[in-house]
Protein backbone atom coordinates (compact mmCIF):
# COMPACT_ATOMS: atom_id res chain seq x y z
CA UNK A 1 56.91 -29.02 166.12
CA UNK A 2 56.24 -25.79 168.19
CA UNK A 3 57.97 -22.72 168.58
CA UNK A 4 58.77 -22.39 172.78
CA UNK A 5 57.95 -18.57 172.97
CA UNK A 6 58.93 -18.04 176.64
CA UNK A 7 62.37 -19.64 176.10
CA UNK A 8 63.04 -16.96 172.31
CA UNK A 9 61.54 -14.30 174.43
CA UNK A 10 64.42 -14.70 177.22
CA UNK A 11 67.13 -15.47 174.58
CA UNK A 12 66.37 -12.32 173.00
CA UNK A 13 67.82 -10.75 176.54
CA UNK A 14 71.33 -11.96 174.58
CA UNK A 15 70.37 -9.49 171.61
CA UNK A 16 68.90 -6.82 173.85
CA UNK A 17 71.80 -6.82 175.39
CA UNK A 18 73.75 -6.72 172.39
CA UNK A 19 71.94 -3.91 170.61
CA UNK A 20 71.29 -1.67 173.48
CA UNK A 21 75.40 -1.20 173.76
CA UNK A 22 75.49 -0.47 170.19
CA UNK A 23 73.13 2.03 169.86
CA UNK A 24 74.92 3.91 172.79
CA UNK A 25 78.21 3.44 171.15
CA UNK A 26 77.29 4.52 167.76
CA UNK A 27 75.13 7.33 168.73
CA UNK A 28 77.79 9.04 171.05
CA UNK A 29 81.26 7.43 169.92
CA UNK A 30 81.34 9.21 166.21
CA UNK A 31 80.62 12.73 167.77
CA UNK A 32 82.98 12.20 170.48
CA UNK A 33 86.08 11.63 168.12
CA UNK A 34 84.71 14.32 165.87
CA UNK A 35 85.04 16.46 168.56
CA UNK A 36 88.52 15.34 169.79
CA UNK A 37 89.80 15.27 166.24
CA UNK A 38 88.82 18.61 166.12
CA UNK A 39 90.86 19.96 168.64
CA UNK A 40 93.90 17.90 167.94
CA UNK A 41 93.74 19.32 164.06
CA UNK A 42 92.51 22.64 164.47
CA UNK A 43 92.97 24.03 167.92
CA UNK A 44 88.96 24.41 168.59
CA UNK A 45 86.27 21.86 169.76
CA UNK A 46 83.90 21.05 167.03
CA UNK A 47 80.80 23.52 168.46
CA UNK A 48 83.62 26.18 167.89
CA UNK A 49 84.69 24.96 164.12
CA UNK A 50 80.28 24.73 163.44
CA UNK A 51 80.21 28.36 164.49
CA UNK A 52 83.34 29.65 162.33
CA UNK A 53 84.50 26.99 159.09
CA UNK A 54 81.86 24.50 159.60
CA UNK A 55 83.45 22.84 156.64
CA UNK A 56 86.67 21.67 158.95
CA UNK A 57 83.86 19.22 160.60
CA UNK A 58 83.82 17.06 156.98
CA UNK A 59 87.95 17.18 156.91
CA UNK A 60 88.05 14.87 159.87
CA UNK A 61 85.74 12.96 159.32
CA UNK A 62 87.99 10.15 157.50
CA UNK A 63 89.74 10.01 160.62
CA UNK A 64 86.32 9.17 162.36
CA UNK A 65 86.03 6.67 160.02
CA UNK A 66 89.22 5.19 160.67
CA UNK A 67 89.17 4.47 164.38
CA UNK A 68 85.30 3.22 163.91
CA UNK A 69 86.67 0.79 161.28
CA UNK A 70 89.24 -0.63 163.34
CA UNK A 71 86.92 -1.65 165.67
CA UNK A 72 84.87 -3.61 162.84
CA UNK A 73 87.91 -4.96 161.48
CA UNK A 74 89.13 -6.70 165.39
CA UNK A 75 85.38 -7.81 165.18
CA UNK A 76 86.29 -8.95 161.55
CA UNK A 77 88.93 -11.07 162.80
CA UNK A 78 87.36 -12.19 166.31
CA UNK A 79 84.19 -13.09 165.53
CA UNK A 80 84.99 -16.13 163.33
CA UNK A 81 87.39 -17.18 165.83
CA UNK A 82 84.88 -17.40 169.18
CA UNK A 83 82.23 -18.81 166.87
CA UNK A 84 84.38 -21.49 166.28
CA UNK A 85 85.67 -21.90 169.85
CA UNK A 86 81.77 -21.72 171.01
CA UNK A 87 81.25 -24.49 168.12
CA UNK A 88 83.99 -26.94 170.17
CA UNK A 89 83.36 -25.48 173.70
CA UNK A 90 81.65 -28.18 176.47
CA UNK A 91 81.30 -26.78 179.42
CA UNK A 92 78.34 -27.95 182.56
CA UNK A 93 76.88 -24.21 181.75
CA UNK A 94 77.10 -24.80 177.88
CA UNK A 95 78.82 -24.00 174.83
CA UNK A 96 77.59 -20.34 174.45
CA UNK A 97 77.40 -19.27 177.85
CA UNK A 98 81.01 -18.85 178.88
CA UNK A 99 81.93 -16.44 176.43
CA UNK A 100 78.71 -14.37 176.66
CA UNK A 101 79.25 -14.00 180.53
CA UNK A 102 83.16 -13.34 180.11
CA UNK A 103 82.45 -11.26 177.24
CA UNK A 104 79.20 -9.02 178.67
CA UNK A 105 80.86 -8.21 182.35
CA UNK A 106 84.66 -6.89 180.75
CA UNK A 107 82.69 -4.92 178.32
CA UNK A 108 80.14 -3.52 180.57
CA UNK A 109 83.41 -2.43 183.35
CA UNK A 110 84.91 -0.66 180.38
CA UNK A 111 82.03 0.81 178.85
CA UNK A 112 81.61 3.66 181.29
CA UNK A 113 85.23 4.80 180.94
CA UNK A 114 84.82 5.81 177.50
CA UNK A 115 82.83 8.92 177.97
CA UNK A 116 85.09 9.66 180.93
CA UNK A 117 88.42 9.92 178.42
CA UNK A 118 86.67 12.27 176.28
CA UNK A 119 85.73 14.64 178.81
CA UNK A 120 89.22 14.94 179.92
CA UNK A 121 90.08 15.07 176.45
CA UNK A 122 92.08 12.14 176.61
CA UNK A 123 91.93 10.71 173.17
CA UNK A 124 94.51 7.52 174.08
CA UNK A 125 92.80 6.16 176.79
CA UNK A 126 89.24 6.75 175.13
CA UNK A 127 89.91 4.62 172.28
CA UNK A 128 91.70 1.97 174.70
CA UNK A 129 89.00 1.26 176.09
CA UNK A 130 87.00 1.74 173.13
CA UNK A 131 88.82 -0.98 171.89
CA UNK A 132 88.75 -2.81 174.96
CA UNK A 133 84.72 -2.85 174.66
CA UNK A 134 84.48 -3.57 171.10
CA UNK A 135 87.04 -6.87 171.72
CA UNK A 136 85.02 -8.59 174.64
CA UNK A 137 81.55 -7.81 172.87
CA UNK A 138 83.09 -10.11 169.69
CA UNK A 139 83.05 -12.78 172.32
CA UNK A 140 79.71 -11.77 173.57
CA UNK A 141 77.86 -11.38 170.10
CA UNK A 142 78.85 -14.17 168.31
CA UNK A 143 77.45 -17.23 170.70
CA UNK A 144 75.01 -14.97 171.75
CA UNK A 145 73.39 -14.55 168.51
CA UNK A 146 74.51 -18.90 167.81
CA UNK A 147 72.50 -19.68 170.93
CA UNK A 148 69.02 -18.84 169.18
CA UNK A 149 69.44 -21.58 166.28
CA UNK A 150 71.12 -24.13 169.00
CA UNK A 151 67.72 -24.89 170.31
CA UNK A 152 65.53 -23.92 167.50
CA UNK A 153 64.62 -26.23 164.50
CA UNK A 154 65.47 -24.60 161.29
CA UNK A 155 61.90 -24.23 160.04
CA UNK A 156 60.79 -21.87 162.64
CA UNK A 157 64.21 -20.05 163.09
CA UNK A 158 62.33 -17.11 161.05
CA UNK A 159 60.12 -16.93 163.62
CA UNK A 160 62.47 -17.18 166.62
CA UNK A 161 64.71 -14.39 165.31
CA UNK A 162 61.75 -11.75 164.58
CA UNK A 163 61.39 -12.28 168.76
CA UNK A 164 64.78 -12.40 169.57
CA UNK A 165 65.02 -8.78 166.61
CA UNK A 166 62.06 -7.42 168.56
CA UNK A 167 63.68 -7.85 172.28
CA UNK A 168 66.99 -5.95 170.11
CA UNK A 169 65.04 -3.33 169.30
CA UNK A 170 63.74 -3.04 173.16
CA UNK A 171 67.34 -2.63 174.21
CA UNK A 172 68.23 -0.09 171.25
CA UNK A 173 64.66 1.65 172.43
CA UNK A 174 66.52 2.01 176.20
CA UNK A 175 69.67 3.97 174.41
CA UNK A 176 67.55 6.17 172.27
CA UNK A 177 65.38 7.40 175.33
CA UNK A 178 68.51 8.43 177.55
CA UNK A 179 69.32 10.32 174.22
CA UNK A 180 66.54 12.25 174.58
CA UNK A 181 67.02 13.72 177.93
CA UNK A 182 70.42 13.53 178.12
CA UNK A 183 71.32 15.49 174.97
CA UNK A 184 74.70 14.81 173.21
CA UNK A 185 74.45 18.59 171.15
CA UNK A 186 74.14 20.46 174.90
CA UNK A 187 77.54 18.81 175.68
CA UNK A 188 78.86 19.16 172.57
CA UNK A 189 78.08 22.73 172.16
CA UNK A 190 78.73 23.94 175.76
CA UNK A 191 82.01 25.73 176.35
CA UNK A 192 84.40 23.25 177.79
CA UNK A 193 83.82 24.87 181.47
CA UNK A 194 80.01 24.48 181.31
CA UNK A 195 80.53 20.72 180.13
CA UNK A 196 78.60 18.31 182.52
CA UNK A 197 80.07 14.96 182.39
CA UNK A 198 77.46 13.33 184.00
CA UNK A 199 75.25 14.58 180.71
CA UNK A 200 77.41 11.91 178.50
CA UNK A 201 78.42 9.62 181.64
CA UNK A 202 74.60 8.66 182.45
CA UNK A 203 74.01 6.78 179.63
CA UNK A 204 77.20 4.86 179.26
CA UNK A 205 76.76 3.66 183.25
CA UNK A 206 73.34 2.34 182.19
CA UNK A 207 73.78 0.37 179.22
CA UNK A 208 76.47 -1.04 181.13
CA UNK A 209 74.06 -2.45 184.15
CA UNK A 210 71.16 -3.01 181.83
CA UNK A 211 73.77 -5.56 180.07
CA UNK A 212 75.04 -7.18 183.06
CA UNK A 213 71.16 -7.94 183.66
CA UNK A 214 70.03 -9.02 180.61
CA UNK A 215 73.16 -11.42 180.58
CA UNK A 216 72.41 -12.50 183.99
CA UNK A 217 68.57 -13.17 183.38
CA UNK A 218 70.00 -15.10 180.17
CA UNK A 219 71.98 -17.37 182.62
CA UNK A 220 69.64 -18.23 185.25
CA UNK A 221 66.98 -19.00 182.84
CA UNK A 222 68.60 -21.01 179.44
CA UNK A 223 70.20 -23.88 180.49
CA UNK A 224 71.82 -25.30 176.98
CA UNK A 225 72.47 -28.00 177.50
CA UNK A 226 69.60 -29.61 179.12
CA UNK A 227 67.75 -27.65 176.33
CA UNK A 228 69.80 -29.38 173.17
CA UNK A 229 69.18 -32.45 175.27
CA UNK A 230 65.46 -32.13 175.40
CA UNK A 231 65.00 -31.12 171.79
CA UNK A 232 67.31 -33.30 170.29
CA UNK A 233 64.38 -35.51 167.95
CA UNK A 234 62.99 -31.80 167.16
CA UNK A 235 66.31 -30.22 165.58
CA UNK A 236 67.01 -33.42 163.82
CA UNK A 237 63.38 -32.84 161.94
CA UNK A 238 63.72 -29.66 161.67
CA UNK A 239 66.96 -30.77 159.71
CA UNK A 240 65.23 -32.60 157.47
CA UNK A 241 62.39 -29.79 156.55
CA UNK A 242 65.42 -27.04 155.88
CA UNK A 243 64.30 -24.87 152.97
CA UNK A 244 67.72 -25.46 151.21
CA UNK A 245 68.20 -27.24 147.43
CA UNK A 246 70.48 -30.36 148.94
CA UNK A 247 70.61 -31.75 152.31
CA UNK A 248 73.73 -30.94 154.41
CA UNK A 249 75.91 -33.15 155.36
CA UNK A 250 78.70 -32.60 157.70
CA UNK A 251 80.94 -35.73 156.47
CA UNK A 252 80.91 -34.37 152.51
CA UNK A 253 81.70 -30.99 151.38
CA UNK A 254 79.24 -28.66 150.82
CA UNK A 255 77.06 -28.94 147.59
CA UNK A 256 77.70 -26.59 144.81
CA UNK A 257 74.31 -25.35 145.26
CA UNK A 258 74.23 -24.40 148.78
CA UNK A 259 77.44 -23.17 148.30
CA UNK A 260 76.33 -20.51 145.39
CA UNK A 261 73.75 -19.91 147.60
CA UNK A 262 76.05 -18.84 150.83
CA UNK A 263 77.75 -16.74 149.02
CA UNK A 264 75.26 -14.90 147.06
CA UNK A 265 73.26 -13.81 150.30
CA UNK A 266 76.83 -13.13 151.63
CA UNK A 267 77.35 -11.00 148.87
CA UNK A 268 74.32 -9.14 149.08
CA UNK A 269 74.43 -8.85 153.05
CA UNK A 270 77.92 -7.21 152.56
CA UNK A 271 76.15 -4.58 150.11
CA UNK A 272 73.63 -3.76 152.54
CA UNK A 273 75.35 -3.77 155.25
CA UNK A 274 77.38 -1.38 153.97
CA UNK A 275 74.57 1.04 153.44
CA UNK A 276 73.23 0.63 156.69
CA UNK A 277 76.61 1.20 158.71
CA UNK A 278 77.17 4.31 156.90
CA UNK A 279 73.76 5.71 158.57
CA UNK A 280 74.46 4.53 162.02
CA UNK A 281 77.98 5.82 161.61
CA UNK A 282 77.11 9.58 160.68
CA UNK A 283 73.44 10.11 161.10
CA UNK A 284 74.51 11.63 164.57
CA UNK A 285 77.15 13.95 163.41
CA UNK A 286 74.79 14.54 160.26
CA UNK A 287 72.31 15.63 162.25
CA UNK A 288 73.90 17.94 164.60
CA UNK A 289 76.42 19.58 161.78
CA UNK A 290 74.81 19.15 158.89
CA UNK A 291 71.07 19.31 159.81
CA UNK A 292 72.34 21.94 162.86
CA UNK A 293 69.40 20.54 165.22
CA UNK A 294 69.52 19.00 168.57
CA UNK A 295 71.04 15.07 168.79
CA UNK A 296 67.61 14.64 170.51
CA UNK A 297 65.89 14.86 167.21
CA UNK A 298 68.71 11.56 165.80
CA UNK A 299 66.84 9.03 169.26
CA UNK A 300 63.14 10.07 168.52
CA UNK A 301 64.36 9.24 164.75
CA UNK A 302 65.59 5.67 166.04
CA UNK A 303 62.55 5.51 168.50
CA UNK A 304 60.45 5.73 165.07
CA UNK A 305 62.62 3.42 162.87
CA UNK A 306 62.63 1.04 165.89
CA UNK A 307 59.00 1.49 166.35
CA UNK A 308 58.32 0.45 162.36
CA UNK A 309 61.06 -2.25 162.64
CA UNK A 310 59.37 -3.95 165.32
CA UNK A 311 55.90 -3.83 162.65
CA UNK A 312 58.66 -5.27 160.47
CA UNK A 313 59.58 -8.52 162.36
CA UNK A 314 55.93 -8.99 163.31
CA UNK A 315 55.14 -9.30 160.06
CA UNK A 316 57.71 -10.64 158.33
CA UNK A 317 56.88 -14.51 158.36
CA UNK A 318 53.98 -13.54 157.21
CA UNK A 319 55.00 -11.94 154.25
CA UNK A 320 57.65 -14.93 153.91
CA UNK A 321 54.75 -17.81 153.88
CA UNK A 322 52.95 -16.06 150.94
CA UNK A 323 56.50 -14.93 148.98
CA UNK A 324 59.28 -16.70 150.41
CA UNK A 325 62.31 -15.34 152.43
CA UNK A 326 64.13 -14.52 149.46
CA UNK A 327 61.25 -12.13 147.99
CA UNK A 328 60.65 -11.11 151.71
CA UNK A 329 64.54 -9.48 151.60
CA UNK A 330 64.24 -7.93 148.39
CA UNK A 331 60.93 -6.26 149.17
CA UNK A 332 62.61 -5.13 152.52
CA UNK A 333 65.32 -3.20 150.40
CA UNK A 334 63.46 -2.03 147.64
CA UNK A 335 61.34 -0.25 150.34
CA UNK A 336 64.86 1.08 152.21
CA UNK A 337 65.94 2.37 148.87
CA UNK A 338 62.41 4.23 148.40
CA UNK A 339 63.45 5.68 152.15
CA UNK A 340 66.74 6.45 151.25
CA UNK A 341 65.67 8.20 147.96
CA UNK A 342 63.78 10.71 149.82
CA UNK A 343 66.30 11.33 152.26
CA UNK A 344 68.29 12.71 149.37
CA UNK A 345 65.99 15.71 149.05
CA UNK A 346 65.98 16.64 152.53
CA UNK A 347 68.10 19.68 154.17
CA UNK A 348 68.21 21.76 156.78
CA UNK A 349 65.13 23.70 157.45
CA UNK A 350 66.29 27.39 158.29
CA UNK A 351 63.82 27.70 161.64
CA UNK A 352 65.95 28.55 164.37
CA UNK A 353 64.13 27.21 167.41
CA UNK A 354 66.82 26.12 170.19
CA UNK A 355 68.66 27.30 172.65
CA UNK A 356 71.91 27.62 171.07
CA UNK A 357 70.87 28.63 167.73
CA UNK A 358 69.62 24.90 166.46
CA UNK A 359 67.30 24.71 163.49
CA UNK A 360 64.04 22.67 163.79
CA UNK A 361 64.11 19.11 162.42
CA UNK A 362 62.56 18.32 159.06
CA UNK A 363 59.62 16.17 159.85
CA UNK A 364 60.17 14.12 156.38
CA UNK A 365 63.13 12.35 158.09
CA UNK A 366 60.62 10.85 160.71
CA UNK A 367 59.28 9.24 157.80
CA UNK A 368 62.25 8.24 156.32
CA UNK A 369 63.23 6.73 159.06
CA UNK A 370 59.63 4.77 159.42
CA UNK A 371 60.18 3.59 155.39
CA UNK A 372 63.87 2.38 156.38
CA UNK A 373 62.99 0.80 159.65
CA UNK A 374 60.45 -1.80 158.01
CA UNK A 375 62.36 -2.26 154.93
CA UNK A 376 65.35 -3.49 157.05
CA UNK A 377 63.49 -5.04 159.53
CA UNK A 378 61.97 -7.79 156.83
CA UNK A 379 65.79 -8.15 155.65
CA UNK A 380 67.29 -8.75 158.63
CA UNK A 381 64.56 -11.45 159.96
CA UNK A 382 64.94 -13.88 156.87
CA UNK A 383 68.66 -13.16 155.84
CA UNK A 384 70.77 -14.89 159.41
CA UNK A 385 68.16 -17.75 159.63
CA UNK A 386 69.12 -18.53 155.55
CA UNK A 387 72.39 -18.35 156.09
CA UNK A 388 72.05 -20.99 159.49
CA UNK A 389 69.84 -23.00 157.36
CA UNK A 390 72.84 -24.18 155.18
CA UNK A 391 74.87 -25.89 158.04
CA UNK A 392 74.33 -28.26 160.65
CA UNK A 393 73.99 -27.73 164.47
CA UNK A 394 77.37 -28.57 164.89
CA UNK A 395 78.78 -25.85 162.94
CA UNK A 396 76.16 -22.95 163.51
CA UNK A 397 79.06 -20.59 165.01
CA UNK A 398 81.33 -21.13 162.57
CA UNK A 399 78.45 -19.65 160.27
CA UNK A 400 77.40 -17.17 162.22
CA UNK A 401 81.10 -15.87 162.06
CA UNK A 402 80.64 -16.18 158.08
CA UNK A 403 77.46 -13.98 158.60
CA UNK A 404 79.52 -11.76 160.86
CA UNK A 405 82.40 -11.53 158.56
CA UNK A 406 80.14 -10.48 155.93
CA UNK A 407 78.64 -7.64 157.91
CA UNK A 408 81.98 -6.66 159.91
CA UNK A 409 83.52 -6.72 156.92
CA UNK A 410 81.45 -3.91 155.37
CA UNK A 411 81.55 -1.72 158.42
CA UNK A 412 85.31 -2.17 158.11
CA UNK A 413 85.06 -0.66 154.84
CA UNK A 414 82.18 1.82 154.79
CA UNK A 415 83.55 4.64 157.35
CA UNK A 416 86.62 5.06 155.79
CA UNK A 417 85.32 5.16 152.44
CA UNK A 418 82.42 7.61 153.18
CA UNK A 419 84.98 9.89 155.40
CA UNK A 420 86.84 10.19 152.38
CA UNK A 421 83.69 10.78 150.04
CA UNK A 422 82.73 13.45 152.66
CA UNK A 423 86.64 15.09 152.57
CA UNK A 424 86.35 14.82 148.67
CA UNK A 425 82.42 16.16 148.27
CA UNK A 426 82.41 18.34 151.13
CA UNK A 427 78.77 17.42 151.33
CA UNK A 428 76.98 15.74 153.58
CA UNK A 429 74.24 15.12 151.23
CA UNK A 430 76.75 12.27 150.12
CA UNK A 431 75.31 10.24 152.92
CA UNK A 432 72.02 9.31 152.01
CA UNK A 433 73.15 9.17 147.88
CA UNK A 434 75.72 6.43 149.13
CA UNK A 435 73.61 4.28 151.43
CA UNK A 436 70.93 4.81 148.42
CA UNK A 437 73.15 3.17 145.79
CA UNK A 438 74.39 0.71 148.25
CA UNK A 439 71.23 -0.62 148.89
CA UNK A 440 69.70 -0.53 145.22
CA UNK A 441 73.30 -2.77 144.03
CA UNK A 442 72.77 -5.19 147.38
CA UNK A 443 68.88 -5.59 146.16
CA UNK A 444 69.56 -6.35 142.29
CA UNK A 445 72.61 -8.92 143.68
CA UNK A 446 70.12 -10.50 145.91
CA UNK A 447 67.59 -10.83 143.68
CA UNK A 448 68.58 -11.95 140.72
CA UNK A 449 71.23 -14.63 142.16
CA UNK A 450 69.26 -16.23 145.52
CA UNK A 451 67.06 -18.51 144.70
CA UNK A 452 63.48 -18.52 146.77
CA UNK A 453 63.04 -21.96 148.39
CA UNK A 454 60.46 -22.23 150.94
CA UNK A 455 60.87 -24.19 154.19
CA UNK A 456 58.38 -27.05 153.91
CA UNK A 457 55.65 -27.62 156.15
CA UNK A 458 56.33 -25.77 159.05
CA UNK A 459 54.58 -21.74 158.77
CA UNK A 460 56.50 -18.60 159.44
CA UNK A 461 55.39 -15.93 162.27
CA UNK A 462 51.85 -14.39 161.17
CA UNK A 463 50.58 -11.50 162.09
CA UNK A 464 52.14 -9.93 166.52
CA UNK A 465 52.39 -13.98 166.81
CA UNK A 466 55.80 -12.91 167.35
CA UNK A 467 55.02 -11.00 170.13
CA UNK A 468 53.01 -14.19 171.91
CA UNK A 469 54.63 -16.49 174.90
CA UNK A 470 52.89 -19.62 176.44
């Protein structure tokens, strides 16, 4: 039993696809409504409010949290639902592929008119199609992310999703470099006559055609069902070498063992996913309002917490041959809480040094942001392939959408809650203190209810194997 590296490599086009959109979405989408909210509350565009009462910025904030949680909560709801249509689909393209072709070409047509509503201040028809996005890319994500463990045998599923992580992060990577040059903080901080629309436009447009791509590439080159075909004797051993307590069995209920189990890394994955979503939510307003720096500084920030993440997955099945997955995770969030810890002791510097008044960034972030990166990186590449490891191949989307629900779940919750902590604080120190917490509860839940069972025989990833093809 061998791990097809070519084949994960081009699945992870599904993820690159996947993560590239949401990096552009949650880097520009919280600033936008902060900005729109802004006017609609106090008469005067956010740059305005940061000049005068900069303290108006954390009063609408709740709202920004609202209209980003709706979105997770449709995902809440759809996700489940097109995992388990994917689970009962047949189709001569496959089971996955329908949806992630419907899904990817809606979402990439509306993706571009987002930015578009904002500029003419439009805030109706921006969250339309905000909404109109987030709904197809449930029916993208969900048999996207299935289509990995379809074809893989559970024992080397660790391995498959640090590749198919990595080629996420390469997508992500895309977003964050179009951040750079194409500033969100010039936009935001211009008056509205000197506003360039292409400035915010640009990056949509290509995330949208870098999708359709990376969807199409996905098409022409994994053929399921031939694949399942072929590798039919493999995923039936690799059933039988599952790191789980009992066998699974798709005619009985599930044992009381694997079911504690589920639901302890669900748990946990709610906790931290929690944490995380609160970052990716407001590290972009953070940075430009609290931190008063450039948004450029927030993409090389990602471009370095990608960077380590990347180390992260590499090394990863490594570190889960020696300790298991389960100490693999908590190690991954200690070292996130570590990160997070720091951040709490981190303001803004005082240096003017931009063009319109902007402080310099604190440098310490950069290596926050390198601490957090890996730490996540080593939870996210062991946590989905333990939860697929508990069901058979004929219900992998339905867990996925458990997964899903889990995470949606949480970032349903978290940007309401932390708007309101802002509104109540009037601090945006109260970001890194509540991802901190977060984190340090989902590590102590993981820990001491998971139990570490390693997959037998078959090694994790060692080492860049990750990063190998034949």
């Amino acid at each position: 039993m061998k791990l097809n590296y070519k084949r994960t490599f081009l699945i992870g086009f599904a993820f690159f696809g996947i993560l590239l959109l949401w990096q552009v979405y949650d880097s520009w989408c919280p600033t936008f409504l902060t900005d729109i909210f802004a006017r609609r509350m106090y008469g005067m565009s956010s740059a305005e409010l940061k000049a005068g009462d900069a303290s108006k910025i954390l009063n609408v904030q709740w709202l920004v949290g609202i209209i980003m949680a709706c979105d997770n909560l449709a995902a809440l709801i759809l996700l489940p639902i097109f995992g388990n249509l994917s689970d009962k689909t047949r189709t001569p393209i496959g089971k996955r592929m329908p949806y992630i072709l419907t899904g990817t070409f809606v979402a990439a047509v509306a993706f571009p008119f987002v930015p578009l509503f904002f500029h003419q201040n439009n805030i109706v028809g921006m969250i339309i199609m905000m909404a109109i996005v987030l709904m197809f890319m449930m029916m993208y994500r969900n048999p996207a992310v299935a289509l990995m463990p379809d074809i893989t045998p559970k024992p080397l599923r660790a391995k498959a999703n640090g590749i198919i992580n990595i080629m996420g992060y390469l997508g992500g990577a895309m977003a964050t470099v179009l951040g750079i040059f194409l500033k969100l903080s010039d936009y935001i901080n211009a008056g509205d006559a000197a506003r360039n629309i292409w400035t915010i436009e640009i990056p949509f447009i290509i995330a949208s055609v870098l999708m359709v791509i990376s969807a199409l590439v996905l098409f022409a080159t994994i053929k399921e069902n031939k694949i399942e075909e072929e590798m039919k004797d493999e995923l039936e051993e690799g059933e039988r070498l599952a790191a789980i307590e009992t066998p699974v069995d798709d005619d009985k209920p599930m044992s009381k063992a694997n079911k504690t189990m589920l639901l302890a890394i669900l748990g946990a994955e709610f906790l931290w996913f929690m944490s995380d979503n609160a970052i990716g939510t407001y590290i972009g307003n953070y940075v430009i309002y609290y931190m008063n720096s450039v948004s450029s500084a927030t993409m090389v920030m990602t471009i370095v917490g990608g960077l380590a993440s990347v180390i992260g997955f590499a090394t990863a099945g490594y570190i889960a041959d020696k300790i298991g997955r389960k100490w693999t995770i908590s190690t991954g969030l200690a070292v996130t809480f570590v990160g997070l810890i720091i951040m709490c002791f981190v303001g803004p510097t005082g240096n003017v040094t931009g063009a319109n008044g902007e402080f310099s960034f604190p440098v310490i972030l950069y290596v926050v942001w390198i601490i957090k990166g890996y730490g996540m990186a080593l939870v996210h590449n062991c946590s989905f392939p333990m939860v697929v490891e508990l069901c058979s191949s004929k219900k992998i989307g339905k867990f996925t959408g458990y997964y899903y629900t889990a995470s949606m779940s949480a970032q349903t919750v978290t940007p309401i809650l932390l708007g309101l902590v802002f509104t109540r604080t009037g601090a945006w120190r109260a970001l890194p203190v509540y991802s901190g917490l977060l984190t340090l509860f989902s590590c102590v839940v993981f820990t001491a209810l998971v139990k570490n069972i390693k997959a037998k025989k078959i090694d994790n990833a060692k080492g860049l194997e990750a990063l190998d093809a034949d």
